[in-house]
Protein backbone atom coordinates (compact mmCIF):
# COMPACT_ATOMS: atom_id res chain seq x y z
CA UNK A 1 175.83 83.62 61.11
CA UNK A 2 175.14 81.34 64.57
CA UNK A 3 175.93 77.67 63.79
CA UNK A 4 173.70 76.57 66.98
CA UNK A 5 170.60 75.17 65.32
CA UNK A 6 167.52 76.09 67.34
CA UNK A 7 164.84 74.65 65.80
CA UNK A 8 164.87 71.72 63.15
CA UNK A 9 165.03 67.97 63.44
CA UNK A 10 168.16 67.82 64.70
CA UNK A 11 167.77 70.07 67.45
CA UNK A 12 165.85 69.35 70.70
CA UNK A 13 164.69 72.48 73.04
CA UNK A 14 164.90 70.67 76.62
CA UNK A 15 163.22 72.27 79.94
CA UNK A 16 164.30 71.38 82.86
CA UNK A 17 163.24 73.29 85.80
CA UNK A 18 165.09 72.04 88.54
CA UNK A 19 165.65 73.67 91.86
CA UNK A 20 166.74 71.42 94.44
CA UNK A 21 170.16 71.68 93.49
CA UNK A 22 170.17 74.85 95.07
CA UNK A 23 170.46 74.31 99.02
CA UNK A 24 171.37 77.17 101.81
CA UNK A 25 170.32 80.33 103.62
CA UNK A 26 171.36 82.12 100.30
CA UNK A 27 168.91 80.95 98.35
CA UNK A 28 166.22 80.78 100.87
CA UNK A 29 166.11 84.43 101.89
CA UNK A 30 166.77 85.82 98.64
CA UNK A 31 163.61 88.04 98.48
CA UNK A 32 161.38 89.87 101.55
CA UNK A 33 158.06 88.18 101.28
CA UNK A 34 158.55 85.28 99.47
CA UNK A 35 159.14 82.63 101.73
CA UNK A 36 161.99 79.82 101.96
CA UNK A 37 160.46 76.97 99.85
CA UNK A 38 158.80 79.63 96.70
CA UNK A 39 161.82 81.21 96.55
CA UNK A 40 163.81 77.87 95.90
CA UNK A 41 160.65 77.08 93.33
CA UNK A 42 161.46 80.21 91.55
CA UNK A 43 163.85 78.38 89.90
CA UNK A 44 160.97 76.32 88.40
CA UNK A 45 159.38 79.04 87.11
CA UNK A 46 162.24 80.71 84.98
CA UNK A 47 162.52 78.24 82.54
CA UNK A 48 159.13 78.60 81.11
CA UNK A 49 158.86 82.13 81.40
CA UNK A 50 162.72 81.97 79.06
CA UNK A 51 160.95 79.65 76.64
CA UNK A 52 157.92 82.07 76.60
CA UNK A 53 160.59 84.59 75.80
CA UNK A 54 162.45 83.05 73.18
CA UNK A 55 161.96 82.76 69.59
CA UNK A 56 159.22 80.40 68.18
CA UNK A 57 160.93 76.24 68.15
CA UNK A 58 159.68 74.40 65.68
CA UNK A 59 161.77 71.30 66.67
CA UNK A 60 161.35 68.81 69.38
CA UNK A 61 160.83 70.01 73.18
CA UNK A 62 161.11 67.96 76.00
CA UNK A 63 160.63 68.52 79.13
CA UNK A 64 162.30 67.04 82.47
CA UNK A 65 159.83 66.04 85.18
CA UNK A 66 160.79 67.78 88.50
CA UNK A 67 159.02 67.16 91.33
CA UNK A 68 157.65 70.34 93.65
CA UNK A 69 157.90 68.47 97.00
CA UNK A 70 159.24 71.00 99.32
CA UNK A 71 158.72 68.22 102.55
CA UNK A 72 161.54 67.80 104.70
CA UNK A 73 162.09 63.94 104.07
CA UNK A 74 162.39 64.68 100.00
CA UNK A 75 164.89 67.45 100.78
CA UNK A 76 167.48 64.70 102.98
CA UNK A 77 171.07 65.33 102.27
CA UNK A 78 172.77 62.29 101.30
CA UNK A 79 176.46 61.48 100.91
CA UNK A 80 177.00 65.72 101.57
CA UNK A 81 174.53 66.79 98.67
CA UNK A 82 171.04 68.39 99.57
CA UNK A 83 167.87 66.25 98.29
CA UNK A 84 170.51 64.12 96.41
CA UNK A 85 167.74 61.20 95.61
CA UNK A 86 165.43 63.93 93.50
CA UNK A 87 168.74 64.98 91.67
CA UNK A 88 169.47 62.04 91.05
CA UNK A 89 166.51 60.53 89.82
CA UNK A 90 166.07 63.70 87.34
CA UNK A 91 169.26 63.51 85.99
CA UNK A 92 168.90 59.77 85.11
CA UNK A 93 165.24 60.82 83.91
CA UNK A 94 166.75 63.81 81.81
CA UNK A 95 169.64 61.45 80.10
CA UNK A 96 166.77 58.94 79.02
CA UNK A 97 165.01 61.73 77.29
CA UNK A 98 167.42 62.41 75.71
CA UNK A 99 169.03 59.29 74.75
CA UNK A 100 165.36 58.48 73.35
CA UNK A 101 165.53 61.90 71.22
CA UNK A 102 169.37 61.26 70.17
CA UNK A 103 169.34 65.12 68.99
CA UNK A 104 172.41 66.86 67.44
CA UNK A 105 171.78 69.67 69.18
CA UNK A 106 170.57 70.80 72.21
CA UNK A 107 169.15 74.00 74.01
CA UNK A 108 168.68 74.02 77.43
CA UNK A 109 165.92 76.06 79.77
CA UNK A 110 167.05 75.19 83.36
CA UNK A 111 167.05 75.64 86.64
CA UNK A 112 170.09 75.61 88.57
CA UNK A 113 173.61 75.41 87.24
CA UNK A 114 173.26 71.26 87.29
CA UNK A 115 170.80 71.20 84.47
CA UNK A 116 173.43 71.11 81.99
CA UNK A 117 174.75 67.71 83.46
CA UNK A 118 172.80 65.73 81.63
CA UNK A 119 173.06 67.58 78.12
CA UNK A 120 176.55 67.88 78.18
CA UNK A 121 177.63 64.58 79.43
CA UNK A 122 175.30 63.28 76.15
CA UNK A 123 176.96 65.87 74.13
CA UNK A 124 180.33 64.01 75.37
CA UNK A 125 179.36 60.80 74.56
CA UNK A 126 177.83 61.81 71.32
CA UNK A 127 181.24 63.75 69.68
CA UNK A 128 184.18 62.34 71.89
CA UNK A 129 187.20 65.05 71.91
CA UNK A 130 185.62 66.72 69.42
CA UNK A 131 183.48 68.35 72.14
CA UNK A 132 184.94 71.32 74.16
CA UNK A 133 182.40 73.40 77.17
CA UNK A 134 182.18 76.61 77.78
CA UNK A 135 181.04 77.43 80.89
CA UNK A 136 180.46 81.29 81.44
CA UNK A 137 179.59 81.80 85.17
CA UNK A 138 180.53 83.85 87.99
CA UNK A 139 181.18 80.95 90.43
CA UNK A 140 183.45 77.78 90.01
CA UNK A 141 181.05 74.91 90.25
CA UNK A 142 183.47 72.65 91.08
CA UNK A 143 183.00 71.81 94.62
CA UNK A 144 182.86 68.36 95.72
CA UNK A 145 180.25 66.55 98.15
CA UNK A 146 181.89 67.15 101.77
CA UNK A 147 182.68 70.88 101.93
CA UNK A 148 180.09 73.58 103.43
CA UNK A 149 177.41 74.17 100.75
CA UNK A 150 175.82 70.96 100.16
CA UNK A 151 173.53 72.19 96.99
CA UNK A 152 174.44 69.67 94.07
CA UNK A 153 174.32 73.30 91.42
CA UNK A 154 177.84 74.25 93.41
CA UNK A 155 179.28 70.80 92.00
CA UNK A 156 177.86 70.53 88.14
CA UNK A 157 180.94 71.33 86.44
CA UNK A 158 183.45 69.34 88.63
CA UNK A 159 180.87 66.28 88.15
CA UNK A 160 181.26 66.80 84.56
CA UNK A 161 184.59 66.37 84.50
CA UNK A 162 184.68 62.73 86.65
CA UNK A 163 185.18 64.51 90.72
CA UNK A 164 182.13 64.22 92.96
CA UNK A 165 179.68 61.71 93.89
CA UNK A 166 180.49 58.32 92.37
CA UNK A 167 176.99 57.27 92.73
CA UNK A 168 175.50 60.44 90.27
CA UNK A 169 179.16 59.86 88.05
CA UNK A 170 178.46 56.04 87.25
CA UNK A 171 175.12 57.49 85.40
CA UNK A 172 176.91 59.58 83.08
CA UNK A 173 177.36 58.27 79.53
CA UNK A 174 180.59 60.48 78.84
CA UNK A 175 182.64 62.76 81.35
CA UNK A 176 183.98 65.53 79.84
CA UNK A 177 188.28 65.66 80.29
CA UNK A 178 189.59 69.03 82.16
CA UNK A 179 191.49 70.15 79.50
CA UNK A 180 188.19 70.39 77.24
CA UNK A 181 186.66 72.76 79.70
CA UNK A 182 187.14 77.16 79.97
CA UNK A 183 185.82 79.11 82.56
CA UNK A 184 184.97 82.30 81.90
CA UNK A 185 183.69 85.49 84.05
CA UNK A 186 184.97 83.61 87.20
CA UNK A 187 185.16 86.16 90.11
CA UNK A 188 184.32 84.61 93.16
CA UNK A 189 188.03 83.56 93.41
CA UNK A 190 187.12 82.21 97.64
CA UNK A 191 184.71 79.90 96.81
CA UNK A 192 185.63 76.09 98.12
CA UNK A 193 185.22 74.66 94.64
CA UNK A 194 188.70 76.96 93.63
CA UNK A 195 191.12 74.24 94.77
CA UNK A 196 189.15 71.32 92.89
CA UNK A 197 189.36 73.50 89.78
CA UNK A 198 193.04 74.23 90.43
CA UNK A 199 193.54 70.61 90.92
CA UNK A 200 191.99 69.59 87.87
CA UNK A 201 193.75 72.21 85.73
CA UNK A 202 190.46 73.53 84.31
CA UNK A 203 191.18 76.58 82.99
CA UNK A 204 189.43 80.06 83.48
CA UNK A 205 189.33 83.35 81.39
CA UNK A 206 188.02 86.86 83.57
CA UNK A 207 185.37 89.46 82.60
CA UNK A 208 185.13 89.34 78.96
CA UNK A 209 184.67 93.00 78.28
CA UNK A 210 187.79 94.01 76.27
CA UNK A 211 188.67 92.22 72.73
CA UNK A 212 192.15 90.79 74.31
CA UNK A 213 189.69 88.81 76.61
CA UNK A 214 187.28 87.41 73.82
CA UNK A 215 190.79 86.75 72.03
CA UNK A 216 192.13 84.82 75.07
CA UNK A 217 188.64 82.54 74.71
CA UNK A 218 189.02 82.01 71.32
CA UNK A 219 192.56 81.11 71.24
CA UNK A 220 191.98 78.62 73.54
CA UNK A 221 189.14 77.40 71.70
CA UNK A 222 191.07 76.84 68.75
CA UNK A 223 194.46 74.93 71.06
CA UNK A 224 191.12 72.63 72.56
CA UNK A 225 191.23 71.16 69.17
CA UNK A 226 187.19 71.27 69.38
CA UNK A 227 184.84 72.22 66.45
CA UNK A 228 182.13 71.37 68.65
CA UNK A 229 180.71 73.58 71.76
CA UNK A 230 178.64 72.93 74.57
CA UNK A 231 178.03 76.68 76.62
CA UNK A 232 176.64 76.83 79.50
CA UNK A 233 175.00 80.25 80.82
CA UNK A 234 174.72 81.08 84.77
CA UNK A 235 172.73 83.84 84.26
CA UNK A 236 174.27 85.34 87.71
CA UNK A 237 177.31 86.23 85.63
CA UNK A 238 175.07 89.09 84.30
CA UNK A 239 175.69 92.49 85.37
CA UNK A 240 173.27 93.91 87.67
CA UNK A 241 172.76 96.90 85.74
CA UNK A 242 171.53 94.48 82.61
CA UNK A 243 169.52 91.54 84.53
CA UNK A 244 169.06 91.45 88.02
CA UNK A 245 166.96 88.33 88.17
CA UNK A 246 169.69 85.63 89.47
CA UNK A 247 171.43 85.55 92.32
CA UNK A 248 174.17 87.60 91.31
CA UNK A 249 173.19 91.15 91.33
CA UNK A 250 176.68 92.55 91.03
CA UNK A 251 177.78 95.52 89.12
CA UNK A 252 181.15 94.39 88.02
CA UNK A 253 180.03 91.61 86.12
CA UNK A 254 179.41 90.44 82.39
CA UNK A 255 177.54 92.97 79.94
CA UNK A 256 174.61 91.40 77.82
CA UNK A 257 176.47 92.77 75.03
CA UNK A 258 179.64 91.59 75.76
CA UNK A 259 177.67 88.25 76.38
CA UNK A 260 175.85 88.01 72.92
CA UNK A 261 179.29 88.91 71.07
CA UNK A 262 181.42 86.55 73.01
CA UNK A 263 178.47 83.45 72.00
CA UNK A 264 178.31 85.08 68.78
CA UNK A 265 182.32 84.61 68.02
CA UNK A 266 182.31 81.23 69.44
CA UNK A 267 179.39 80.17 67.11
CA UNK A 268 181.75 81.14 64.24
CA UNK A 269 184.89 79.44 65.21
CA UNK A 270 182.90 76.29 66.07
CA UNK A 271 179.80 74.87 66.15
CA UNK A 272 177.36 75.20 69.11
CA UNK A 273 175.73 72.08 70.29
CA UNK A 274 174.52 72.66 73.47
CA UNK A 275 173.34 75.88 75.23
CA UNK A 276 172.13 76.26 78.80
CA UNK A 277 170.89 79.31 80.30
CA UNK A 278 170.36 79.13 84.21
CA UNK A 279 169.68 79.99 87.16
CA UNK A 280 167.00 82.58 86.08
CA UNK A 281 165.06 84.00 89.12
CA UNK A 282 162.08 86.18 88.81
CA UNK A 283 161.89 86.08 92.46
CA UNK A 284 158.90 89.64 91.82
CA UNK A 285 156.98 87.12 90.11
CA UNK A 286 156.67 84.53 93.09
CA UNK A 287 155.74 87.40 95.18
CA UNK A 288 152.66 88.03 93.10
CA UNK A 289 151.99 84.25 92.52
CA UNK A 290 151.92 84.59 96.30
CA UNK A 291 149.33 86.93 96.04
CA UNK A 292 147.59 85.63 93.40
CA UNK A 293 146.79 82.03 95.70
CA UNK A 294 145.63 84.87 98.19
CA UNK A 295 142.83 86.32 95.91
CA UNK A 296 139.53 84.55 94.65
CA UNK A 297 140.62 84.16 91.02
């Protein structure tokens, strides 16, 4: 049986829609038809189409205010991260919601990867070293303000763990240490962030589709010391032939099954605080949302 607690008192269901973590060409031309700025709001709209999804919550839900302002002068990169004073003002807005809410657990609907910021660095500061993450996602997300891609989503997970912007760091409440943090489906082995995560000694487990592979996570679970778990889902670690909604849309990725069995065994060799799925983009939708603003309805 899953020891993450969905609904109850102690459990809050957070959605935060975020997008503007997400900066580049790649995210901008992701879909004929849709233009630049509703293809980067896609991202707003798969969080609420996930909780739609999802089984009925009859805890607390919260949700994140993000603003929509696609305007040039709300998008400024700062200090090398793309519209860093909207991140940064909804991560500081997402921390006092939950600070205010002081849940025990904590599922996430986001955005982009950076969503899970703000839950996990209260997770952090709510167990200590009991707290391990697991962060299953096909990129590193440990790149630092200064290299190429400026979107703050590319730098979640090295922000986490105390490297980045000292400005957005000096919010958190609790970092989370390197050795408390596992990769896992890594596979784009030349993105910038690799050397940062090599640095920090964060370590990183492949493709779990075999049992030595969900073995290698486990074990390492158990060495963390952790009885506590905070996962975080990039839902572009999907295989292409299960979910093709993210950015990813690879065929030598993660399987759903492989997925819900790898959460599944984690849930019974510790207990699941936090959960984040991300990065969820029903690009077809925004197409006919398009279409819909073009109709007399």
């Amino acid at each position: 049986m899953s020891q993450i607690h969905p609904s109850g008192p102690g459990a809050l269901r957070l959605f935060f829609p975020q997008w503007q973590g997400a900066a580049g060409p790649q995210t901008h031309q992701l879909l004929p038809g849709v233009n630049a700025h509703d293809s980067q709001l896609s991202y707003h709209l798969g969080p609420a189409l996930l909780g739609l999804m999802s089984p009925d919550h009859d805890g607390p839900t919260a949700y994140v205010p993000v603003s929509t302002d696609t305007a040039d002068e709300a998008l400024t990169t700062v200090n090398g991260i793309y519209a860093r004073e909207a991140v940064l003002r909804q991560l500081t807005e997402a921390l006092r919601i939950l600070e205010d809410a002081a849940p025990d657990s904590v599922v996430t609907f986001g955005g982009e990867c950076s969503v899970s910021v703000a839950p996990f660095s209260y997770l952090a500061n709510r167990y200590g070293d009991d707290l391990a993450v697991l962060w299953i996602d096909a990129h590193p997300d440990t790149g630092v303000p200064g290299q190429s891609y400026t979107g703050f989503r590319s730098m979640a997970l090295a922000t986490l763990a105390g490297e980045g912007d000292a400005g957005i760091i000096s919010e958190l409440p609790a970092l989370v240490p390197p050795l408390k943090i596992l990769q896992v489906g890594l596979r784009h082995w030349d993105d910038e962030g690799i050397a940062v995560k090599e640095r920090l000694g964060i370590q990183s487990v492949g493709i779990t589709d075999t049992a030595e592979d969900s073995r290698k996570v486990l074990d390492w679970v158990e060495a963390s010391g952790a009885t506590r778990l905070a996962v975080h889902i990039d839902l572009d670690v999907l295989d292409s032939r299960d979910f093709s909604n993210s950015t990813g849309r690879q065929s030598d990725g993660m399987r759903v099954s492989d997925l819900v069995a790898l959460v599944g065994d984690l849930s019974a060799a510790a207990e699941i605080v936090g959960l984040s799925l991300t990065e969820h983009l029903p690009l077809e939708l925004m197409r006919l949302s398009r279409m819909l603003h073009d109709l007399p309805v």
